[in-house]
C-alpha atoms as a PDB file:
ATOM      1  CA  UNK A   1       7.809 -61.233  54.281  1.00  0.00           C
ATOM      2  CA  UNK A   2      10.235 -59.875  51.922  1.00  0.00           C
ATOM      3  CA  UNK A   3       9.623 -61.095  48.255  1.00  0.00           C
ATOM      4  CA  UNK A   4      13.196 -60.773  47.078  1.00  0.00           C
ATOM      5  CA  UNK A   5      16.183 -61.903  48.379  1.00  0.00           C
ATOM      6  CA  UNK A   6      17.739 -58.770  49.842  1.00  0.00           C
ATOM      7  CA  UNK A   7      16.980 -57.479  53.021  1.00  0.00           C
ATOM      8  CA  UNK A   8      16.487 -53.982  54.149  1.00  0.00           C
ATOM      9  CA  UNK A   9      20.350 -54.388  56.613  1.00  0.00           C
ATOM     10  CA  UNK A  10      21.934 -55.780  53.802  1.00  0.00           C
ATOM     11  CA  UNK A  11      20.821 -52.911  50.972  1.00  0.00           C
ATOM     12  CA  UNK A  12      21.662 -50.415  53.628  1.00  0.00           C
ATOM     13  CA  UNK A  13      24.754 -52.145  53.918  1.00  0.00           C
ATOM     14  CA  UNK A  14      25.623 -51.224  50.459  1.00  0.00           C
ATOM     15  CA  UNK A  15      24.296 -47.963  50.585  1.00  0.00           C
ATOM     16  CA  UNK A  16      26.737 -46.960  53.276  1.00  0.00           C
ATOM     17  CA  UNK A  17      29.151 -48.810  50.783  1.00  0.00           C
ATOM     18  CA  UNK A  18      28.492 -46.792  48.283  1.00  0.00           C
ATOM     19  CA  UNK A  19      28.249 -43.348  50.119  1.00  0.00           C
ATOM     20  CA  UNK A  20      31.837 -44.397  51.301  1.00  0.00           C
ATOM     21  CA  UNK A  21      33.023 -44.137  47.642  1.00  0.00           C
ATOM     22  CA  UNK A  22      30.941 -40.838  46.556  1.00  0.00           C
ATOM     23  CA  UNK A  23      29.524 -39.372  49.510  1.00  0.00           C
ATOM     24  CA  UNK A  24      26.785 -36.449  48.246  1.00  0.00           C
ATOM     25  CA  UNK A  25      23.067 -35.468  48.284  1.00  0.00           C
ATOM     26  CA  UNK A  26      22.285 -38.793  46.205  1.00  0.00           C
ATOM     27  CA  UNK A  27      22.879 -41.013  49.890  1.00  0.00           C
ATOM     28  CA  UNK A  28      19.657 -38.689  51.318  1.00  0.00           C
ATOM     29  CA  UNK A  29      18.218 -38.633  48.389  1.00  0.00           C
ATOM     30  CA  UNK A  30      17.758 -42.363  48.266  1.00  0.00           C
ATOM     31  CA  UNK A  31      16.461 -42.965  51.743  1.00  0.00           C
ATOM     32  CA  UNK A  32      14.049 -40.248  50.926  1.00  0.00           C
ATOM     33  CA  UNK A  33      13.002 -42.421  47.852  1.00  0.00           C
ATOM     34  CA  UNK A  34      12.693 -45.627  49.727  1.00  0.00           C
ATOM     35  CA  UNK A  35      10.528 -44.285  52.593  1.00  0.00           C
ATOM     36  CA  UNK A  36       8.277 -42.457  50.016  1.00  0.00           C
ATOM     37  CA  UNK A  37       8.035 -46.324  47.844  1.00  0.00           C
ATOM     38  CA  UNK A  38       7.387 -48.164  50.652  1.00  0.00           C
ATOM     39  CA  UNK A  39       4.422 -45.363  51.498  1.00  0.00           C
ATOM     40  CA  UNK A  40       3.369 -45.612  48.510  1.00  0.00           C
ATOM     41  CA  UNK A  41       3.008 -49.730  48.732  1.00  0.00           C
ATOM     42  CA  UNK A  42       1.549 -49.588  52.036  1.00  0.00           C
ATOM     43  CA  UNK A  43      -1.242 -46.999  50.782  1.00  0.00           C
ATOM     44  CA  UNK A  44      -1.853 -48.893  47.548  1.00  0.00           C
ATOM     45  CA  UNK A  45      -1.484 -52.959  48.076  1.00  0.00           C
ATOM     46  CA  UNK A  46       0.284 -52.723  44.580  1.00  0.00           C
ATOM     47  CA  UNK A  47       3.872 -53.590  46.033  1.00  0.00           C
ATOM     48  CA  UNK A  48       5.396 -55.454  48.836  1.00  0.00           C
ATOM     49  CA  UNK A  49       6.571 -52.965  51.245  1.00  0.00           C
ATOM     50  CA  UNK A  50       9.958 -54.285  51.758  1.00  0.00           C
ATOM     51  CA  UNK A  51      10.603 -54.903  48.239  1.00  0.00           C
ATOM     52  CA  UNK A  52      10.125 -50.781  47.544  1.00  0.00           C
ATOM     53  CA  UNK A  53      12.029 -50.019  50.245  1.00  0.00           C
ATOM     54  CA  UNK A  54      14.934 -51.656  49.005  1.00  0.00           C
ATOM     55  CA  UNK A  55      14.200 -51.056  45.608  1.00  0.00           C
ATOM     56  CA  UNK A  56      14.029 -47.194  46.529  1.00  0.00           C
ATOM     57  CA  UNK A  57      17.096 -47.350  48.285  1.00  0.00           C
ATOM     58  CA  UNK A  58      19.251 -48.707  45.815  1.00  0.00           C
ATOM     59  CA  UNK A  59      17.690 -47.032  42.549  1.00  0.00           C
ATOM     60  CA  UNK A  60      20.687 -44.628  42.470  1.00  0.00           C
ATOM     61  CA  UNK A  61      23.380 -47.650  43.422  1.00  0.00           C
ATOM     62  CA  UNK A  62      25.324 -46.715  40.685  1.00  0.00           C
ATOM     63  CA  UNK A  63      26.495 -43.431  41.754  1.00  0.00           C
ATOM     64  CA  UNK A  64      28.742 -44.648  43.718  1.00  0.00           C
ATOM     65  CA  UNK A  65      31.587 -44.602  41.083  1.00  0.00           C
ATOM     66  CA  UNK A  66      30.975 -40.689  40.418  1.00  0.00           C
ATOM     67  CA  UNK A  67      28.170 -39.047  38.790  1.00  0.00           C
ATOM     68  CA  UNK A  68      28.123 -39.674  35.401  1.00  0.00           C
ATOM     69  CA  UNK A  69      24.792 -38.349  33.768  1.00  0.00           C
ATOM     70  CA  UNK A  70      23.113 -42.046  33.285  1.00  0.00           C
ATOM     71  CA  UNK A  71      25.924 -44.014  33.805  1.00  0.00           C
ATOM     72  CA  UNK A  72      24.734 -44.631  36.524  1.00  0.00           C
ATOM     73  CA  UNK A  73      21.822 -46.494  35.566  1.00  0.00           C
ATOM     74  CA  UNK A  74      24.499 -49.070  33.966  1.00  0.00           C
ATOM     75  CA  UNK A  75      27.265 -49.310  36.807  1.00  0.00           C
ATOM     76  CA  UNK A  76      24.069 -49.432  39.388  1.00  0.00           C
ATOM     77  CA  UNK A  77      22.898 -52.382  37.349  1.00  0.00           C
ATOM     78  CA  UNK A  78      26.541 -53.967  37.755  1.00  0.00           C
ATOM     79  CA  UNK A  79      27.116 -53.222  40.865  1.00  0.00           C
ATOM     80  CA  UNK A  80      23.887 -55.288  42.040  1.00  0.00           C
ATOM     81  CA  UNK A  81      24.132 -58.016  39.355  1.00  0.00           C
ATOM     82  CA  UNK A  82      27.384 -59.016  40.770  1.00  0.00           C
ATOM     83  CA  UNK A  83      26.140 -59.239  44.216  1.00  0.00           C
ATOM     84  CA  UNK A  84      23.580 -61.383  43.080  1.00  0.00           C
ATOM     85  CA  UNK A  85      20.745 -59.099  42.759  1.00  0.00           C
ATOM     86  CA  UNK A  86      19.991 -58.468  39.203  1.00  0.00           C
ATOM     87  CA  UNK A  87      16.424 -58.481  39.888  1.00  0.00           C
ATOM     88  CA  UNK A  88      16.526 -54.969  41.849  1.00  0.00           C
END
């Protein structure tokens, strides 16, 4: 059972959001990231599975206003906050 209170539809929902806004490499580049964290849960206990997925998945959220060096980081941050999901 997931341990936050997105699901994996729902943050692929706003990943295909996103990608609408700023399609690019960063969309791959993010499943890639949230099949290797959930891997990396499953192999080590340390994580909930579902919880790294999604966290993986939406780590570079933020690019979906442009790519901005870090800004990202902030308008990613924003971007989930306001969705209720500060915690990812």
């Amino acid at each position: 059972m997931t341990t936050i209170a997105m699901k994996r539809v729902e943050a692929e929902s706003l990943l295909k959001d996103a990608a609408a806004s700023n399609p690019g490499p960063w969309v791959d580049h993010s499943r890639f990231a949230a099949t290797a964290a959930e891997r990396i849960s499953r192999a080590t206990g340390a994580m909930d599975e579902d919880r790294s997925y999604v966290s993986g998945l939406l780590h570079d959220i933020g690019r979906y206003r442009g790519r901005f060096q870090n800004r990202h980081l902030i308008d990613g941050y924003r971007y989930l906050s306001e969705r209720g999901h500060a915690e990812i």
